[in-house]
Protein backbone atom coordinates (compact mmCIF):
# COMPACT_ATOMS: atom_id res chain seq x y z
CA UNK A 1 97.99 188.34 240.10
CA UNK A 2 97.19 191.92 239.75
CA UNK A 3 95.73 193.98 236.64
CA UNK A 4 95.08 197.21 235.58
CA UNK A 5 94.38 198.82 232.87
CA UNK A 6 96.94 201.01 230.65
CA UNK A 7 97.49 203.39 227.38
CA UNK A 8 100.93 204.12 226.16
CA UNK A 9 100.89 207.40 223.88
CA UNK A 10 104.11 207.33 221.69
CA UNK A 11 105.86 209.62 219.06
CA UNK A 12 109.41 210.81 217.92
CA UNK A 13 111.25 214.01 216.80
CA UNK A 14 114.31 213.95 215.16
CA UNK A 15 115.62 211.75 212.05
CA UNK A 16 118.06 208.99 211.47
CA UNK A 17 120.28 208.48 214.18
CA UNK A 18 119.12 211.77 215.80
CA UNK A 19 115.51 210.32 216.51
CA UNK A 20 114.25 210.39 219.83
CA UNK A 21 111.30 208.55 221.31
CA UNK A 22 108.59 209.78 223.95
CA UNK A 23 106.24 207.80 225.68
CA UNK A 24 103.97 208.44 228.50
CA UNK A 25 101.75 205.73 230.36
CA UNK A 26 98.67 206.17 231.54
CA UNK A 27 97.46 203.95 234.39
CA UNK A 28 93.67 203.79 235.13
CA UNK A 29 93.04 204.99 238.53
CA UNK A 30 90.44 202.22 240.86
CA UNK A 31 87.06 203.82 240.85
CA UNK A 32 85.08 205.92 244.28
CA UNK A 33 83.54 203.29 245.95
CA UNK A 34 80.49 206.19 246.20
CA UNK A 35 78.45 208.06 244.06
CA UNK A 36 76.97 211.67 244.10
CA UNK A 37 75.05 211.08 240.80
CA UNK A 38 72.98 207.78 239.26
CA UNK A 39 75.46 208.58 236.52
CA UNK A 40 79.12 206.31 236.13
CA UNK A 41 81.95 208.22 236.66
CA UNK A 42 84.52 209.30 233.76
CA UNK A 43 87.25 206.92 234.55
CA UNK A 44 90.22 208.68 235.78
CA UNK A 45 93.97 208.23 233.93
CA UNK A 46 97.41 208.71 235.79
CA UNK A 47 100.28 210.26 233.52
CA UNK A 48 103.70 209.27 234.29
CA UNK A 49 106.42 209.80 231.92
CA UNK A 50 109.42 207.44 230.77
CA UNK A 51 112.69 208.61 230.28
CA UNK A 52 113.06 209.94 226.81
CA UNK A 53 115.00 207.09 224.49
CA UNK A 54 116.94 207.60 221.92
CA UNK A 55 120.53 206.00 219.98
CA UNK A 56 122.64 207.15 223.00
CA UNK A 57 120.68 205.84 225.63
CA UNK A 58 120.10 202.50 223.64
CA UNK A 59 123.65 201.83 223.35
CA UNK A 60 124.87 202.96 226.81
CA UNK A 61 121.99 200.89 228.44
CA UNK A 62 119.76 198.93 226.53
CA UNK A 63 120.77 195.63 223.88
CA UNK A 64 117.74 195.13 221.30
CA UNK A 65 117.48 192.42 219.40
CA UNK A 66 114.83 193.49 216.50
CA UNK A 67 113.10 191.26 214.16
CA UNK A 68 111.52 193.78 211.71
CA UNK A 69 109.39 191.55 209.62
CA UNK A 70 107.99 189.74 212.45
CA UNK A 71 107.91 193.17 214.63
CA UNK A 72 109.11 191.24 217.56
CA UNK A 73 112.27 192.27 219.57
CA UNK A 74 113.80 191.30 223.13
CA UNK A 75 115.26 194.35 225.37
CA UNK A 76 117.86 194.29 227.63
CA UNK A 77 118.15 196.52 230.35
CA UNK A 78 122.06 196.60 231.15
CA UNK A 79 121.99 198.13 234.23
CA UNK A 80 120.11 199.18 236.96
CA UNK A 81 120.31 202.51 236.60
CA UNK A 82 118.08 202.00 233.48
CA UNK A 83 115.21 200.67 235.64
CA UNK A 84 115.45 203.14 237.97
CA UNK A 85 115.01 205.74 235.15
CA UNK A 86 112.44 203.87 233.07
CA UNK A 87 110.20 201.56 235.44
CA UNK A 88 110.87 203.57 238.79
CA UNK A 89 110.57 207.25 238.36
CA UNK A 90 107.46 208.29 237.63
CA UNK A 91 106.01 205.39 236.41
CA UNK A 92 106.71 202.36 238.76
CA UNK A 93 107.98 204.52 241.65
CA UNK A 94 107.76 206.89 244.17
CA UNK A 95 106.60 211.06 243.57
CA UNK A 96 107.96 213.81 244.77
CA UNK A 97 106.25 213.75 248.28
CA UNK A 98 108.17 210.09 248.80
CA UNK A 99 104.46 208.11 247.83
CA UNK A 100 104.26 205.32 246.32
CA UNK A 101 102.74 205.97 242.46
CA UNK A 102 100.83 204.51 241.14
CA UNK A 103 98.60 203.03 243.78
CA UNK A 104 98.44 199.67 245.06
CA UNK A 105 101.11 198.78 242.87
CA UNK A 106 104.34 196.19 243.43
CA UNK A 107 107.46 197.63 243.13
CA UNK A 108 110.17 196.01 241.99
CA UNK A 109 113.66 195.77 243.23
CA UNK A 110 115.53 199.02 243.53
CA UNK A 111 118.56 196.90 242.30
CA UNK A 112 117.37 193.94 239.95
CA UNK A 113 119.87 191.66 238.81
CA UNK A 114 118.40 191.33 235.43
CA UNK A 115 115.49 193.06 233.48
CA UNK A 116 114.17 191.86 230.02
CA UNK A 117 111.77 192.84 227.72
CA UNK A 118 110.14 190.78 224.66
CA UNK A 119 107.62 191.60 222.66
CA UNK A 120 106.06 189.84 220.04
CA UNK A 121 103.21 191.27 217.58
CA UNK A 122 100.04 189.87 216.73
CA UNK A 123 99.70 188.03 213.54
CA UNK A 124 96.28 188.43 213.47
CA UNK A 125 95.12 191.92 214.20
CA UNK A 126 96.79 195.48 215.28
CA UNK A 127 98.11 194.45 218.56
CA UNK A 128 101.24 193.32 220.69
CA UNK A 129 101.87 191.58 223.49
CA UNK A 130 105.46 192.99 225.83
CA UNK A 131 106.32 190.86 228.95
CA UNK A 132 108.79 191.48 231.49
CA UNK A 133 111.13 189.57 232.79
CA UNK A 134 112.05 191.59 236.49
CA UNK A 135 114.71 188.89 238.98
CA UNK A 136 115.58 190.46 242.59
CA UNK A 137 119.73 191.29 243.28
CA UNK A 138 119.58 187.86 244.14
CA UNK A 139 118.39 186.12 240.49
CA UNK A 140 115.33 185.10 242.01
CA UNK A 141 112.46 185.69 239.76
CA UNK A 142 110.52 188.67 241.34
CA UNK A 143 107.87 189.75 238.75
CA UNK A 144 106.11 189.03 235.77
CA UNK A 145 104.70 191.99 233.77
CA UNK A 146 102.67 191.83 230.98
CA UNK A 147 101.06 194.70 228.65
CA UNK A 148 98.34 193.49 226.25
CA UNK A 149 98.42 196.38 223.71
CA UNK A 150 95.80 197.27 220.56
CA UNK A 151 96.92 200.35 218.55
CA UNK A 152 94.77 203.08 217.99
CA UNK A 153 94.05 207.12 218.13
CA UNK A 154 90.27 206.62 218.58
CA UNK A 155 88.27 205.18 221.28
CA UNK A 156 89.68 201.89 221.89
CA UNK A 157 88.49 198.39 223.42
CA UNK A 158 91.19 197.26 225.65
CA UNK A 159 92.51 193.43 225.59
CA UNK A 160 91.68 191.18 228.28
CA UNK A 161 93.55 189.08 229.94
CA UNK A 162 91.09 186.55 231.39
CA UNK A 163 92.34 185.09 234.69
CA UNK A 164 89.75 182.92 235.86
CA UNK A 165 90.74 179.57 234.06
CA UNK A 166 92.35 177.28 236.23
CA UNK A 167 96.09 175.52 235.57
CA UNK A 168 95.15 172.53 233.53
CA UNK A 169 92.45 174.83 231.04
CA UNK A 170 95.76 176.86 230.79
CA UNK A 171 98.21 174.06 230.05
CA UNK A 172 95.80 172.31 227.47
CA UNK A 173 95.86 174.41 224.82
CA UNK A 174 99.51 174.03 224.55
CA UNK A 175 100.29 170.56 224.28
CA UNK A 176 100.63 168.62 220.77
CA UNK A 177 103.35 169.04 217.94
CA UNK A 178 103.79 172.33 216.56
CA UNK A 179 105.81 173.06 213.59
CA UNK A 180 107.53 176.32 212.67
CA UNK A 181 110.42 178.63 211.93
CA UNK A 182 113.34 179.82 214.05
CA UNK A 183 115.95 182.75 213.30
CA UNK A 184 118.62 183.55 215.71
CA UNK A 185 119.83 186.77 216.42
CA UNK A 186 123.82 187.04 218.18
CA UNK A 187 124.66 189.89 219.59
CA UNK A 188 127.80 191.82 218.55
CA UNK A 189 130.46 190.77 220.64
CA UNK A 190 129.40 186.86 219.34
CA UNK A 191 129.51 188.49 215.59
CA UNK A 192 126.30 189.38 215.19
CA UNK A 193 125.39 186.87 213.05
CA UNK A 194 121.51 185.49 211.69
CA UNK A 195 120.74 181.73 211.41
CA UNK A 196 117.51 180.21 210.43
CA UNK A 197 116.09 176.91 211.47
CA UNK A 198 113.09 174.45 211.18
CA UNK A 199 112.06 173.45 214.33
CA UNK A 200 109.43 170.81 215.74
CA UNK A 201 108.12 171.02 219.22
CA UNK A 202 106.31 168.29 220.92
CA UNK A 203 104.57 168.86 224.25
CA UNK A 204 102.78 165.71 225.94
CA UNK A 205 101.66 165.15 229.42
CA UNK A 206 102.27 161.69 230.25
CA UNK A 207 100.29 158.96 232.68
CA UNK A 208 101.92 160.22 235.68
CA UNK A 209 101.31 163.99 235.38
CA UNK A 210 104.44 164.76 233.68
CA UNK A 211 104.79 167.32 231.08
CA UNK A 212 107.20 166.21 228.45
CA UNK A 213 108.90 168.73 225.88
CA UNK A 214 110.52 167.31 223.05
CA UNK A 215 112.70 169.48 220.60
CA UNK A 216 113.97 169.10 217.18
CA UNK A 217 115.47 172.09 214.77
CA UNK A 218 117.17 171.37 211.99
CA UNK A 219 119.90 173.83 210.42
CA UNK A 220 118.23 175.74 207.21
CA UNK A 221 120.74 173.66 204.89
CA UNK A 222 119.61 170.89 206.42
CA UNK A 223 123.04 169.29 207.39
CA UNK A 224 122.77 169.79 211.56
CA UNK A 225 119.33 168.48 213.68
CA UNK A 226 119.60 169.14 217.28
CA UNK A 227 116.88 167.38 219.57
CA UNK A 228 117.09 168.13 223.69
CA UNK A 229 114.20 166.71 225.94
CA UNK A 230 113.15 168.03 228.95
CA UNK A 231 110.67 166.67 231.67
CA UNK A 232 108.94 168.53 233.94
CA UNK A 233 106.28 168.49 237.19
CA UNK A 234 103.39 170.58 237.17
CA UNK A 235 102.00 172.38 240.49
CA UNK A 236 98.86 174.86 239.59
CA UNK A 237 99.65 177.40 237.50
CA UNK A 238 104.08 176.81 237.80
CA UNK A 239 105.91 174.06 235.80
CA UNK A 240 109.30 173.01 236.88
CA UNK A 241 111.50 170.86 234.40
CA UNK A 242 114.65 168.88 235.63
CA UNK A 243 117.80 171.20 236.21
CA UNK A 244 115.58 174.37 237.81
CA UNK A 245 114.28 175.78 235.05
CA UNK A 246 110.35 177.07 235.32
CA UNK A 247 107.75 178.03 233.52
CA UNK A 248 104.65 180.51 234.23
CA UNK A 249 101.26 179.77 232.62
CA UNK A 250 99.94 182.98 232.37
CA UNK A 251 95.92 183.97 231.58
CA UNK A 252 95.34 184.68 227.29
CA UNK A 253 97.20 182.13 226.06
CA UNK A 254 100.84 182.83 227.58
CA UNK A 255 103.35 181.55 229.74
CA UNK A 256 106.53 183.11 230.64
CA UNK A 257 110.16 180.49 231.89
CA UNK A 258 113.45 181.55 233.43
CA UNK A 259 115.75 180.02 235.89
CA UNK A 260 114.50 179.26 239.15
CA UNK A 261 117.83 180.56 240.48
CA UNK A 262 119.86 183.03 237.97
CA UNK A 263 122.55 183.19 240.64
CA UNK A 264 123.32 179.15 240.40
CA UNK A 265 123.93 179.27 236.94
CA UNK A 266 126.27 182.04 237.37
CA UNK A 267 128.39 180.69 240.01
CA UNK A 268 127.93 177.07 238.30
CA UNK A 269 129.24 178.88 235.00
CA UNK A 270 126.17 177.59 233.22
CA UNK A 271 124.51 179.82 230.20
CA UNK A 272 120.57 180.12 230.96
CA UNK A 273 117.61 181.58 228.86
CA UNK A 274 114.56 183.85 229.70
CA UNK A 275 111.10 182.91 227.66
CA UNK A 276 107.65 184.56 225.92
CA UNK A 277 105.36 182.81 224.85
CA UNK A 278 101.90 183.44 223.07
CA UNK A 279 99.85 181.36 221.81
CA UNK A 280 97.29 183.81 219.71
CA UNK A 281 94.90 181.49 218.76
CA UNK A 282 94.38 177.11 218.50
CA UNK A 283 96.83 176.74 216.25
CA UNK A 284 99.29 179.40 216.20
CA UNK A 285 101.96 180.70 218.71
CA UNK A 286 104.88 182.67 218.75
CA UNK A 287 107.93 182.20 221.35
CA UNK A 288 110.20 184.47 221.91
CA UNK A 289 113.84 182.96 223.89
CA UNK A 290 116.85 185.72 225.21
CA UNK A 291 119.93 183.65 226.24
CA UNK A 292 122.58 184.35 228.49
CA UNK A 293 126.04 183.85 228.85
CA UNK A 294 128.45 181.88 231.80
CA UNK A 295 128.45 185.64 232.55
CA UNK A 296 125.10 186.86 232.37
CA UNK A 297 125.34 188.96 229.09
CA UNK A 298 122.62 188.87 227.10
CA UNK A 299 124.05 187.47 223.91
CA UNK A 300 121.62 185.28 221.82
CA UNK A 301 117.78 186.27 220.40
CA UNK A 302 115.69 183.22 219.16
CA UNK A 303 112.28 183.86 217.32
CA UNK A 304 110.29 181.01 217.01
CA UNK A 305 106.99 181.06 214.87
């Protein structure tokens, strides 16, 4: 696990369907391991910029589902191409002298098979939390990213993501029954259509070590209740349910699931899902679920809260 710390400086020109959207990412660079003075040294901030955004470039290679009350959405990148533009050049990749930027950095696959971004917004305070979803050409899960964002023109104090907890401090927090709210979000080509649910979620680990997930929504007219049980093995910080599917218990509260292998469910015409969740404080979380066809198009969005 690797972190740094970041600042994303965002604004817009244009109106309607004209607007455009700039952002540029600033990276902190490591510290000199030497001194000249007894005094610290100003921290130093990489630029990079991302590839202007705007309604063309949405359509032609991004798929948003948006949640505006909620402030939550889940990105799809459609193609490669829109990685290399967005996470590669400039911000993820290599300069013009062929060097790796920024330093000491992963990079990920010139040619991912998938790339997904969902964000969900605290409920709490003035920040978000985006996560990355990054699998290799082959649908094997490659990288996790997540930015830990508070919003703010002054001087800020920047989220932490504590690592230093160990896989069951991580996993504790998130068992019991939790009770919420779901709204689903298909994508055009499915009709495009919104459906709200009531949902119960009950996580247990049981004598033997196994962490059992039990599920329950119920239609918002109350005439359809759908329950599906999974069972899974922990190892550290990875939890792997029955059919391949795995979860990533992540450091402030999150974990992040996918396929263990997108490629099988592909070839085995089988639909599979990519998940965020955060859990903000003891007794509230958000989840955020992007589901994908036999095919591999993104075409469902579930918010769960």
């Amino acid at each position: 696990m690797q972190k740094v710390s970041t600042k994303l400086a965002v604004s817009s020109y244009g109106e309607d369907e004209l607007i455009s959207l700039i952002q540029t990412l600033y990276i902190k660079q490591s510290s000199s391991s030497t001194s000249i003075s007894s005094y610290d040294e100003e921290p130093e901030w990489a630029e990079y910029k991302i590839k202007e955004t705007n309604m063309f470039t949405a359509d032609k290679y991004q798929q948003i589902g948006f949640f505006p009350n909620e402030r939550a959405f889940s990105l799809r990148y459609q193609t490669a191409g829109m990685l290399e533009t967005v996470l590669r050049q400039g911000v993820l990749g290599e300069d013009d002298t062929g060097e790796e930027s920024p330093k000491n950095l992963k990079l990920p696959s010139r040619q991912p098979s998938i790339v997904c971004e969902n964000c969900l917004y605290s409920q709490e305070k003035d920040r978000r939390a985006r996560a990355f979803h990054i699998m290799d050409p082959k649908g094997i899960l490659e990288m996790l990213l997540i930015f830990l964002e508070d919003r703010g023109d002054g001087v800020l104090f920047h989220p932490s993501l504590e690592s230093n907890s160990d896989s069951l401090n991580r996993i504790l927090p998130l068992l019991g029954k939790w009770k919420g709210h779901s709204q689903t979000k298909r994508s055009g080509v499915y009709g495009a259509t919104i459906a709200e649910a009531d949902t119960i979620t009950l996580l247990e680990l049981d004598d033997k070590g196994q962490l059992i997930q039990d599920i329950s929504s119920t239609s918002d007219g109350g005439d359809v209740t759908t329950n599906v049980r999974w069972i899974g093995t922990r190892s550290d910080d990875l939890i792997t349910f029955d059919g391949g599917y795995q979860i990533s218990l992540l450091p402030g509260g999150m974990y992040m699931g996918c396929p263990s292998d997108i490629a099988t469910n592909v070839a085995e015409s089988k639909s599979f899902h990519l998940e965020f969740c955060w859990l903000e404080s003891p007794e509230k979380r958000q989840r955020l679920v992007r589901t994908y066809d036999v095919d591999g198009i993104g075409c469902v969005v579930n918010l769960f809260f």
